[in-house]
Protein backbone atom coordinates (compact mmCIF):
# COMPACT_ATOMS: atom_id res chain seq x y z
CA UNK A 1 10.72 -21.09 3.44
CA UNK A 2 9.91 -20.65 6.91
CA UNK A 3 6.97 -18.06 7.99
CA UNK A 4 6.85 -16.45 11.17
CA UNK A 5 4.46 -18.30 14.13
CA UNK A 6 0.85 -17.89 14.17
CA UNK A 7 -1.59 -18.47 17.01
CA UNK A 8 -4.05 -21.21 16.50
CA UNK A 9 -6.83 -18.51 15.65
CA UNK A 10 -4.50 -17.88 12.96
CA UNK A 11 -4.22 -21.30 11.48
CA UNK A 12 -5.42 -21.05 7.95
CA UNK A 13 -8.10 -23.53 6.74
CA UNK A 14 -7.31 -27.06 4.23
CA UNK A 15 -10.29 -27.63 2.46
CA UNK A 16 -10.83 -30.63 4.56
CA UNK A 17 -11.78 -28.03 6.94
CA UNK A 18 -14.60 -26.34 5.26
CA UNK A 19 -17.06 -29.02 6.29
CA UNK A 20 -16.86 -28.08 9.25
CA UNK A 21 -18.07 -24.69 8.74
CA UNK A 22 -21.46 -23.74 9.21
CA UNK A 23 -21.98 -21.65 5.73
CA UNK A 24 -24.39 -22.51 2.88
CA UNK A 25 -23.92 -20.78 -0.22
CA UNK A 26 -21.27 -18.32 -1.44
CA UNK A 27 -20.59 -16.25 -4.23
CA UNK A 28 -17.41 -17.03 -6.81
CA UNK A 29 -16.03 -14.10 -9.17
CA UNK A 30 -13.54 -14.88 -12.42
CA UNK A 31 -12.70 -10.88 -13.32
CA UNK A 32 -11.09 -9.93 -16.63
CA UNK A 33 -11.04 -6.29 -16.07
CA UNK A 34 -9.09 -3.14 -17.95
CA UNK A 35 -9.53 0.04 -16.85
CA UNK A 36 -8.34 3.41 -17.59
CA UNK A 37 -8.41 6.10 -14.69
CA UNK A 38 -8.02 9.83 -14.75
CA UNK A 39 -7.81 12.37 -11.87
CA UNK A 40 -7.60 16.02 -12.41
CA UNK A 41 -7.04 17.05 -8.97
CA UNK A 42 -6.75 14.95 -5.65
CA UNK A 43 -5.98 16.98 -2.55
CA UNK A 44 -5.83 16.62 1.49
CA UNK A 45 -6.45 20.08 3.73
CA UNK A 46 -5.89 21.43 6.55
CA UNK A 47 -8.09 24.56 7.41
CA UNK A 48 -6.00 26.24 10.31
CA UNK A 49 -2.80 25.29 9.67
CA UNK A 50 -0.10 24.54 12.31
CA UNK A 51 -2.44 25.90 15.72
CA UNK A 52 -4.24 24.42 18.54
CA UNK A 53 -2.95 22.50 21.83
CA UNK A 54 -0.48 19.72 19.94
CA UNK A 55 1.95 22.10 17.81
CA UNK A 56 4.56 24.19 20.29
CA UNK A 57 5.84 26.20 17.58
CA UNK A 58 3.96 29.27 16.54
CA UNK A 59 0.56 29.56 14.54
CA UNK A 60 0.42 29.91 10.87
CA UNK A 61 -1.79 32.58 9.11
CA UNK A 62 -3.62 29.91 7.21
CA UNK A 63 -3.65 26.23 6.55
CA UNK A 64 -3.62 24.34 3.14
CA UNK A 65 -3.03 21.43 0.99
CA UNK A 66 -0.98 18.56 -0.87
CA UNK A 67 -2.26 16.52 -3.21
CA UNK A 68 -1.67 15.77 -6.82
CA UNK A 69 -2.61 16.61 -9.83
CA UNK A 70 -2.85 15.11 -13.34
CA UNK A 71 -3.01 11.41 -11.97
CA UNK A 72 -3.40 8.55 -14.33
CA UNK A 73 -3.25 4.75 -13.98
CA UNK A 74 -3.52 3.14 -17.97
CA UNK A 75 -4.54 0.02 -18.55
CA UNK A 76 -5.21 -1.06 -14.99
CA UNK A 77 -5.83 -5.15 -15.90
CA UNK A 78 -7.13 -7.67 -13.64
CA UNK A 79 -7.78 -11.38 -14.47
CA UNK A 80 -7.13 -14.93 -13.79
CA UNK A 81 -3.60 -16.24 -13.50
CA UNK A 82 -3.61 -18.83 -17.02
CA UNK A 83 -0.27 -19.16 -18.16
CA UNK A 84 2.68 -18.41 -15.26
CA UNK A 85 4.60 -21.05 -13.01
CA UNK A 86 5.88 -18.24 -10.22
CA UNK A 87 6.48 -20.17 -6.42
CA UNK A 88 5.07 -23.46 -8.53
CA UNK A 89 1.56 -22.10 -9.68
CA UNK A 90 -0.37 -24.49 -11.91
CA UNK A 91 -3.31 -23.36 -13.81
CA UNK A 92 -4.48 -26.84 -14.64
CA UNK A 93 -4.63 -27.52 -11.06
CA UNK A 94 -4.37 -24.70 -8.51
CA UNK A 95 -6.49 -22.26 -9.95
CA UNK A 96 -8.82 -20.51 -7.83
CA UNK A 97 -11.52 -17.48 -8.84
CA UNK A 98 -12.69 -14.82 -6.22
CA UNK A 99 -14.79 -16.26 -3.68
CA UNK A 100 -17.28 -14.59 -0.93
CA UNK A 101 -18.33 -16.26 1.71
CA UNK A 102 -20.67 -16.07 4.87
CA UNK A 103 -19.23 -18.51 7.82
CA UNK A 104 -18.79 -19.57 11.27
CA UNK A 105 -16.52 -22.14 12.41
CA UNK A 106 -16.04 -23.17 15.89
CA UNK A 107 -11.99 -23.48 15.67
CA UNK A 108 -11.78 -20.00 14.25
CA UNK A 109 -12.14 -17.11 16.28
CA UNK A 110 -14.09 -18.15 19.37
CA UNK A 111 -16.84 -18.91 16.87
CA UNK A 112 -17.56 -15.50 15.93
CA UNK A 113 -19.26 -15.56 12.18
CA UNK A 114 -16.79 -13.97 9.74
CA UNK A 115 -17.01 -12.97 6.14
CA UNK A 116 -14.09 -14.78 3.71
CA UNK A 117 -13.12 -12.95 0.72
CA UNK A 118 -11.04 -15.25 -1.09
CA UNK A 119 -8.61 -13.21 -3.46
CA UNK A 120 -7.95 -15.95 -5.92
CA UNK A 121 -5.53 -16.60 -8.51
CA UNK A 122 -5.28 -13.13 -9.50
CA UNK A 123 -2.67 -11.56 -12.26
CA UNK A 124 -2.53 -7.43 -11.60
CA UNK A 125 -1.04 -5.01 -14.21
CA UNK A 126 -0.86 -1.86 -15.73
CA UNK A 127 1.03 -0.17 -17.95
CA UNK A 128 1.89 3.04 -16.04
CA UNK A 129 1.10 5.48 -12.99
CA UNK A 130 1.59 8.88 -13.22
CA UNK A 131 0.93 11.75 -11.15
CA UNK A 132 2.17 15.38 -10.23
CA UNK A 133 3.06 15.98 -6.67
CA UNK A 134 2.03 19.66 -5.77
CA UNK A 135 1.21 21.87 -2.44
CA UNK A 136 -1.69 24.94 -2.84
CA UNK A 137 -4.02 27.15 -0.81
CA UNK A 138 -7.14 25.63 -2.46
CA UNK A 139 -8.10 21.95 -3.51
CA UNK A 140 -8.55 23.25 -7.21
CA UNK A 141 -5.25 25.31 -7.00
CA UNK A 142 -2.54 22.93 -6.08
CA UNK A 143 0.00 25.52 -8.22
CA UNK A 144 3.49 24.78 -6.08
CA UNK A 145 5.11 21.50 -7.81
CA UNK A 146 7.19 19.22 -5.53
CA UNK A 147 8.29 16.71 -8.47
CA UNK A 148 6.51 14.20 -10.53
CA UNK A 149 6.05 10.76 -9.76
CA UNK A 150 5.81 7.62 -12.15
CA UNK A 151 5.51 3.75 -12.04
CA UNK A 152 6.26 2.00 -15.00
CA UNK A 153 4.98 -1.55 -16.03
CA UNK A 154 3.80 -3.73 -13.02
CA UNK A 155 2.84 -7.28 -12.40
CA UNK A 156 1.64 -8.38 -10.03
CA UNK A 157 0.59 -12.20 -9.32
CA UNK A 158 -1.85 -13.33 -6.14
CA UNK A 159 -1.58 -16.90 -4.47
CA UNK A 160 -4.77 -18.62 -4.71
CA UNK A 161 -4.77 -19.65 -1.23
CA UNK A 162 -4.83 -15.64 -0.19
CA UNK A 163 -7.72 -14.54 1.76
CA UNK A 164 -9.02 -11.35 4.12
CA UNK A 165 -11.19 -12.76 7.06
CA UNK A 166 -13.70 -9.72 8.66
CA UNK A 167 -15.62 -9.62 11.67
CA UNK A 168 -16.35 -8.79 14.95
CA UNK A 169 -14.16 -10.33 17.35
CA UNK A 170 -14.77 -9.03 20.43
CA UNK A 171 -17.88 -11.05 22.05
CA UNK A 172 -21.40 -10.30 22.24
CA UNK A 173 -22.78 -6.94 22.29
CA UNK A 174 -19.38 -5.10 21.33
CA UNK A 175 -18.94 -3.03 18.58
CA UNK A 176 -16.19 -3.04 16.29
CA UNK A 177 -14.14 -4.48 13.09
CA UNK A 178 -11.13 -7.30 13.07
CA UNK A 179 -9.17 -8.08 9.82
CA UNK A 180 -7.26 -11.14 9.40
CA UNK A 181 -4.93 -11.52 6.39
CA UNK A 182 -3.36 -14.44 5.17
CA UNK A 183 -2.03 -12.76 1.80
CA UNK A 184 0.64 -14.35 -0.13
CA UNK A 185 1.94 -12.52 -3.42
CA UNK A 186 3.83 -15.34 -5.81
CA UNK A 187 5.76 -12.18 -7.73
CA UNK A 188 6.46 -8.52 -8.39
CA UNK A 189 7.87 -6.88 -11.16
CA UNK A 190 7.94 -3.05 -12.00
CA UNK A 191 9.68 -1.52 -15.09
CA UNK A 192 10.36 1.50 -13.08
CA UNK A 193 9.62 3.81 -10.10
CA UNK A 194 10.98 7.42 -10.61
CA UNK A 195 10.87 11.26 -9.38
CA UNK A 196 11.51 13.67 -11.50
CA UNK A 197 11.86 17.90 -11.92
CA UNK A 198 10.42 19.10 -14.67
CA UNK A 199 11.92 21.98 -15.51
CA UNK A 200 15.43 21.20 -14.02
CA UNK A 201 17.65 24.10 -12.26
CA UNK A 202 16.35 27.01 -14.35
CA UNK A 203 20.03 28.86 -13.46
CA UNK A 204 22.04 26.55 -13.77
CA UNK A 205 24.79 26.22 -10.86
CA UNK A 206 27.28 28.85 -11.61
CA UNK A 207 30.78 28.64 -9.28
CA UNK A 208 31.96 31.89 -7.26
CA UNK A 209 34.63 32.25 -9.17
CA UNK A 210 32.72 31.95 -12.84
CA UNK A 211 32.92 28.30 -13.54
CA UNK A 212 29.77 26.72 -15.03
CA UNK A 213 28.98 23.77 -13.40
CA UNK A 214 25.85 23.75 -15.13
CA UNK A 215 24.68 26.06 -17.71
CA UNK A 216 21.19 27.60 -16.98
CA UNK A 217 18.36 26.84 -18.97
CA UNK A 218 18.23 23.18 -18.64
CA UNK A 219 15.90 20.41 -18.66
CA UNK A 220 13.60 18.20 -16.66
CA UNK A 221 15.63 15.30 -15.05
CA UNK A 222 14.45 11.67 -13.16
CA UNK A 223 15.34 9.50 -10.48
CA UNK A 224 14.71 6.52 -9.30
CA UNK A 225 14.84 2.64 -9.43
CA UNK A 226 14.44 0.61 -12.92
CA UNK A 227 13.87 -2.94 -13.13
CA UNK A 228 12.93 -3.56 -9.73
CA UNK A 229 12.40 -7.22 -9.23
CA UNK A 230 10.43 -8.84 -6.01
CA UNK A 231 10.93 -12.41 -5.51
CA UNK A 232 8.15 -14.34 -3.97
CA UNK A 233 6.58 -15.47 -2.13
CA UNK A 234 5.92 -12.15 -0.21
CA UNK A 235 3.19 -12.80 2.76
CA UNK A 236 1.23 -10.59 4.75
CA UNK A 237 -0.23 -12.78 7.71
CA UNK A 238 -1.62 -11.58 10.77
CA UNK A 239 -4.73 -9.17 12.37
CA UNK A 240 -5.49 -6.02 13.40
CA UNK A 241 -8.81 -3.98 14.51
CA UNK A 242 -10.37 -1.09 14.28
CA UNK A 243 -12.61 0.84 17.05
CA UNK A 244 -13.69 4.33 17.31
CA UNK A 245 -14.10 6.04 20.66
CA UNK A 246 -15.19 8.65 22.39
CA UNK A 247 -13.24 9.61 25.99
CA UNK A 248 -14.04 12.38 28.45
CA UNK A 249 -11.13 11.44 30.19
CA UNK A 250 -7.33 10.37 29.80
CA UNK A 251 -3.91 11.94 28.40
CA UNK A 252 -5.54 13.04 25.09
CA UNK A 253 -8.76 15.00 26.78
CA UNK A 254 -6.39 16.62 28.98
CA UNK A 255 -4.68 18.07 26.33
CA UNK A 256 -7.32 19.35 24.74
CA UNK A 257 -9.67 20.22 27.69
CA UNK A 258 -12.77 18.96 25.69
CA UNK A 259 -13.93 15.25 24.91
CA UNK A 260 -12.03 13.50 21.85
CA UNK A 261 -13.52 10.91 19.54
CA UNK A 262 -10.17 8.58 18.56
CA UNK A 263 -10.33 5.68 15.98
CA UNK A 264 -8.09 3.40 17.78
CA UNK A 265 -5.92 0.40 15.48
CA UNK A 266 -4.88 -2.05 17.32
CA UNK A 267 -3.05 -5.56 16.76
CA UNK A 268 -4.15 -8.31 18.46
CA UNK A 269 -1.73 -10.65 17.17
CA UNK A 270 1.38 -10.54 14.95
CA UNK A 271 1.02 -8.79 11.88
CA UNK A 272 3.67 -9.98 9.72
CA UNK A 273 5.48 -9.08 6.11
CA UNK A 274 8.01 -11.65 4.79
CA UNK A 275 9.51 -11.72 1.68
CA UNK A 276 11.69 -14.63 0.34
CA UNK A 277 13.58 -12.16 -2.15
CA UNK A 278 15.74 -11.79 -3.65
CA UNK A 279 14.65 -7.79 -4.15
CA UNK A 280 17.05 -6.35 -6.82
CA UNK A 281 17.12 -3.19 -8.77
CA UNK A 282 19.56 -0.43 -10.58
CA UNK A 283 20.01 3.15 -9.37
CA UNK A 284 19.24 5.16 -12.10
CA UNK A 285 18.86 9.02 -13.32
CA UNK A 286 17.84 9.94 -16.53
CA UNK A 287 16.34 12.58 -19.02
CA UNK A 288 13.57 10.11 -19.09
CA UNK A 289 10.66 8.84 -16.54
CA UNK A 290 11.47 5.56 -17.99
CA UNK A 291 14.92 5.63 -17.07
CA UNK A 292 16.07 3.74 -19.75
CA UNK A 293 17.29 6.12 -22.56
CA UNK A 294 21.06 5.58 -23.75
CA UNK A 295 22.48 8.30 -22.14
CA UNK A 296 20.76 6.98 -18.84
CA UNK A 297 23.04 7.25 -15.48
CA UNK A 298 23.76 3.75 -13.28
CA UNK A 299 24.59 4.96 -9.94
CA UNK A 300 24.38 1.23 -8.37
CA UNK A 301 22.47 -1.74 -8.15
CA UNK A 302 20.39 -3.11 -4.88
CA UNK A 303 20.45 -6.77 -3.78
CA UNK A 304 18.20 -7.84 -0.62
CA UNK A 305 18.24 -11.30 -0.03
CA UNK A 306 15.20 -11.87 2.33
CA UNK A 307 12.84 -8.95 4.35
CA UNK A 308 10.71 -9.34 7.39
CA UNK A 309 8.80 -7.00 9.11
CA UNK A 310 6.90 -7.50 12.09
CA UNK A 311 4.35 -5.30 14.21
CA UNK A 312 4.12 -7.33 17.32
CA UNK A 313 0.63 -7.96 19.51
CA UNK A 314 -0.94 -5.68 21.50
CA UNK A 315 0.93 -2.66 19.85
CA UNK A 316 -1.85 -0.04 19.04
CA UNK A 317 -2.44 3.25 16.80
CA UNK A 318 -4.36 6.53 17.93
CA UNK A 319 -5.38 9.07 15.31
CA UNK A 320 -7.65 11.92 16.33
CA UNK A 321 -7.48 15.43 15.58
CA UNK A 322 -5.86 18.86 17.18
């Protein structure tokens, strides 16, 4: 497998390395973990609505929300990685816990000190997701229902050699916050991922001239994708930064006429997803979230043999608000 090219600030460490790093002690986690989680209501708002200097279109009355309701993860589980062989894992030998570490290393980023959190050989589940997709005037009154959404079973297994790097990056006396990833994920499975319409098309779909497509009075229906397959390794490797600022001038004052704080992401190298693949999953629709009753619907099958995405350096997000 080849990965895309990395800077040398990018290199990732061999532990031949790490005595050459000026850290003492560190911290090392081994997590067996199962949660449940419940949310009644989770909700985003907007308090005027479509208005002010961005939106050409005319002003709204009001604003509102979207959020869901009813949203439930079961049996989130997170432990070691014991018994699989995905991309070549050993247990016996390649296992790695969750480290923390404190460091500064004069081959990695100009010598800056950086935090490692080491993600370890890490095995993710759960048994489903669910939530309700809805749209309402208050946060505890999301009453207009887009659709439902559910996840089925997932797995989910972490490379040992997977880390997050954070720190400053930007030389003495500057403020701000760099990530570096080097994330590798050895496989993904998921039983299912599916929308669905709970109560169906109330009326049914009756033809002009009186033929009954569909009878009213039917019942909730799903679609989606059902044994969705990810073949690994998938890798996330690369950086980006964060910075929050305050300008009295520029394009974004101008428009509107007043000082604007932005946070400001940039990329200051590649950022890079790669999977090997194959990614493969059937088409489905169903009475069922699962998608997997008898009566269920194949529309098709997907097949991608390999994925890459890449934001190249120096491109750059603004997000203030209007």
């Amino acid at each position: 497998m080849v990965f895309p090219a990395r800077t040398p600030a990018m290199a990732p460490l061999a532990d031949s390395d790490l005595s050459e790093i000026y850290g003492g002690s560190g911290v090392s986690i081994n997590p067996d973990i199962m949660l449940d989680i419940t949310i009644d209501t989770s909700s985003w708002g907007d308090s005027d609505g479509i208005s002010g200097y961005a939106n050409p279109w005319p002003a709204t009355a009001s604003g509102g929300r979207v959020g869901a309701n009813n949203i439930v993860i079961s049996q989130l589980h997170a432990r070691s990685r014991m018994t699989d062989s995905f991309s070549g894992y050993d247990p016996s030998t390649m296992w790695k816990p969750i480290t923390i570490d404190v460091a500064t290393s004069p081959s990695l980023y100009n010598g800056a000190t950086f935090v490692r959190l080491g993600l370890g050989a890490l095995e993710i589940s759960w048994d489903h997701m669910q939530l309700e997709v809805a749209l309402g005037t208050s946060g505890d009154n999301l009453n207009q229902k887009l659709g439902d959404l559910y996840m089925g079973r997932l797995d989910l297994y972490l490379n040992p050699s997977s880390y997050i790097d954070i720190y400053n990056g930007r030389g003495p006396d500057q403020c701000g916050v760099t990530f570096t990833l080097s994330s590798i994920v050895d496989r993904i499975s998921m039983e299912c991922v599916s929308w669905g319409d709970s109560d169906g098309l109330p009326s049914g779909n009756i033809g002009s001239g009186g033929i009954v497509w569909m009878e009213s009075g039917g019942s909730q229906g799903w679609i989606g994708l059902h044994n969705i397959e990810v073949g690994g390794p998938i890798s996330v490797i690369g950086s980006f930064a964060v910075d929050i600022n305050t300008s009295s001038s520029g394009v974004y004052c101008s428009l509107a006429g007043n000082p604007v704080t932005v946070a400001h992401i940039s990329f200051p190298t590649n950022l890079c997803l790669h999977t090997a693949g194959p990614i493969t999953a059937e088409v489905r629709l169903d009475n069922l979230r699962s998608l997997d009753s008898p009566d269920a619907g194949v529309l098709g099958s997907i097949y991608i043999s390999q994925f890459d995405l890449e934001i190249m350096q120096e491109s750059f997000v603004d997000i203030w608000a209007h």
